[in-house]
Protein backbone atom coordinates (compact mmCIF):
# COMPACT_ATOMS: atom_id res chain seq x y z
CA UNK A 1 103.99 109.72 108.36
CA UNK A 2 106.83 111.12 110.40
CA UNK A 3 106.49 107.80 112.57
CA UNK A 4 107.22 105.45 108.88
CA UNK A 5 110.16 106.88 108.30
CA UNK A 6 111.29 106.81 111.99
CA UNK A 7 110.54 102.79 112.00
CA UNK A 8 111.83 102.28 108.78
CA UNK A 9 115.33 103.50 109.96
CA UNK A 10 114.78 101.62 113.55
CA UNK A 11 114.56 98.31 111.31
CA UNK A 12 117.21 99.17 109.58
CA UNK A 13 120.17 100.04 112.00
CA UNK A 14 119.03 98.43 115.92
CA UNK A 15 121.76 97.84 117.85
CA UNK A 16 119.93 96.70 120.39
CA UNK A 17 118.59 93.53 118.08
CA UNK A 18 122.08 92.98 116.89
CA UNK A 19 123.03 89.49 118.39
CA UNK A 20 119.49 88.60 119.63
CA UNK A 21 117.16 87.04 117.78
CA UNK A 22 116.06 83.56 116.56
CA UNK A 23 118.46 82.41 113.34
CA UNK A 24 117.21 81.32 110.54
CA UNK A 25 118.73 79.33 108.17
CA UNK A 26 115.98 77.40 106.34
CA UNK A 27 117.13 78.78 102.45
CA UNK A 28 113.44 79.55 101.77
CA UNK A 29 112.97 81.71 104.33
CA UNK A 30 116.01 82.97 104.34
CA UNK A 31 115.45 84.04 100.83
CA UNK A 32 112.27 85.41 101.76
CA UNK A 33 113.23 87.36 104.58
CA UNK A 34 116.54 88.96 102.30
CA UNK A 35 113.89 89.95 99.70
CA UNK A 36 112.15 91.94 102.48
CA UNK A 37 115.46 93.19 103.52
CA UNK A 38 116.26 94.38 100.07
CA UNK A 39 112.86 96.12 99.16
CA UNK A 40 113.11 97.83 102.60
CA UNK A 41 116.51 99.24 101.77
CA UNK A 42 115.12 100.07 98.66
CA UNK A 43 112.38 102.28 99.93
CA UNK A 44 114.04 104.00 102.77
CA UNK A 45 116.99 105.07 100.36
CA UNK A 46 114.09 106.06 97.96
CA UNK A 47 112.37 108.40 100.63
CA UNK A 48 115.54 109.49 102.01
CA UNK A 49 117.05 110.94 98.87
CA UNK A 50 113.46 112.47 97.91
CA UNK A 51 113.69 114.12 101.15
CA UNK A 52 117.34 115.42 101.14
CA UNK A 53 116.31 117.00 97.91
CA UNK A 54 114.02 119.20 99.68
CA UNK A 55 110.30 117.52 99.02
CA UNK A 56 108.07 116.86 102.00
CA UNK A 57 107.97 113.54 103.82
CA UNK A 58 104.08 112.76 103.05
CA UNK A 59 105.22 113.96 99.14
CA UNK A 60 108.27 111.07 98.98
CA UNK A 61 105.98 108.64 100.11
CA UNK A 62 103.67 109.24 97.53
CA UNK A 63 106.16 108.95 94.92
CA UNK A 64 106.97 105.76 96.38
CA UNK A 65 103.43 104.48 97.01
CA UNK A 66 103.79 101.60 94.73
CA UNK A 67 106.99 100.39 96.39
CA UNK A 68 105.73 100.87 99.58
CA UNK A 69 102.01 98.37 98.51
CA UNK A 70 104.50 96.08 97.29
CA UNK A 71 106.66 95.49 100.26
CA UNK A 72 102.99 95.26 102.50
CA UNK A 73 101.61 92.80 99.82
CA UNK A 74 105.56 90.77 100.56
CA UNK A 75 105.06 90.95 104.84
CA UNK A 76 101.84 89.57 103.92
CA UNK A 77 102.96 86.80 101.81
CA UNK A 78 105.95 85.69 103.72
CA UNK A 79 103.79 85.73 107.20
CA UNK A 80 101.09 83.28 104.77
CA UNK A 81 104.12 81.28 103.66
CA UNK A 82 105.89 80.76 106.63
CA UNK A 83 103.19 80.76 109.59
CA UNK A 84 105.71 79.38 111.75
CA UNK A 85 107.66 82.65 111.38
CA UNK A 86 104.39 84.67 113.26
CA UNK A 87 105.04 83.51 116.62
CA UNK A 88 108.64 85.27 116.16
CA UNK A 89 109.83 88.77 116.97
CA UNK A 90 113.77 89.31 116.22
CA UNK A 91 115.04 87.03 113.60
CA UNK A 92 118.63 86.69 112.19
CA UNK A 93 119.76 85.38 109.10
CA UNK A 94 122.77 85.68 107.26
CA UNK A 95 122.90 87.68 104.04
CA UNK A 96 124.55 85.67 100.57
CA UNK A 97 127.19 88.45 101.31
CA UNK A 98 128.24 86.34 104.54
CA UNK A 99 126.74 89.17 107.00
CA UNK A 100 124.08 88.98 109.72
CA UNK A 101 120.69 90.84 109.47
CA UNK A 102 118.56 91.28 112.37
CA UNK A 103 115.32 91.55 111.60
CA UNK A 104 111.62 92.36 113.68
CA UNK A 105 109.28 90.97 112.01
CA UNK A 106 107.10 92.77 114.50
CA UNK A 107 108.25 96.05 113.36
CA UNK A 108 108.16 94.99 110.03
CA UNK A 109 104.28 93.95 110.22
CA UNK A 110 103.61 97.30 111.99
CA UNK A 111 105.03 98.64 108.81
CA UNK A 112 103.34 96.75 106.17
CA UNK A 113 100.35 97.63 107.86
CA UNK A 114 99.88 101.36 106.46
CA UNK A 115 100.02 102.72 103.44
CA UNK A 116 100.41 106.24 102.52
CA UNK A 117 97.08 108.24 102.24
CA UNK A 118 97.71 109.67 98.14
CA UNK A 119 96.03 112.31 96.39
């Protein structure tokens, strides 16, 4: 569980990715791909405030289980939707805001591939 946490924060801040990447700028995937931004935001600033309140890891992903099927059931859909977008590791797109978000759609697959083992 340690290890979800670890690549949710790689996805979000990768300096590496920053200025690599294929852009996209198709306003359907774009769309979809700032949707997956925005729930993956929403979930790591979820677990991180559980966890700065003093609650285990394993426990702040349970209280986020339903966020976290969610954002699998989304990597799912967009990968359906776009098929085009599987051959593809580091993506960039540009954010309504006017910034650039580098994506891995590997590392975001990875992801949406486990789900927290609940009581």
């Amino acid at each position: 569980m340690k290890n979800t946490l670890a690549l949710i924060l790689v996805l979000l801040v990768d300096p590496i990715s920053a200025g690599q990447g294929v852009d996209i700028t198709e306003p359907d995937r774009v769309a979809a791909l700032g949707a997956i931004q925005l729930q993956l935001d929403a979930i790591s600033n979820e677990v991180m405030s559980c966890m700065d309140s003093g609650e285990a890891h394993p426990v702040c992903l349970c209280r986020h289980r339903e966020a976290i099927v969610r954002f699998n059931a989304s990597v799912k859909n967009m990968d359906a939707s776009y098929p085009d977008l599987s051959t593809l590791d580091v993506v960039r797109f540009r954010e309504v805001s006017g910034s650039w978000v580098s994506q891995s759609l590997d590392g975001l697959r990875r992801q949406a591939g486990s789900t927290p083992s609940c009581p």
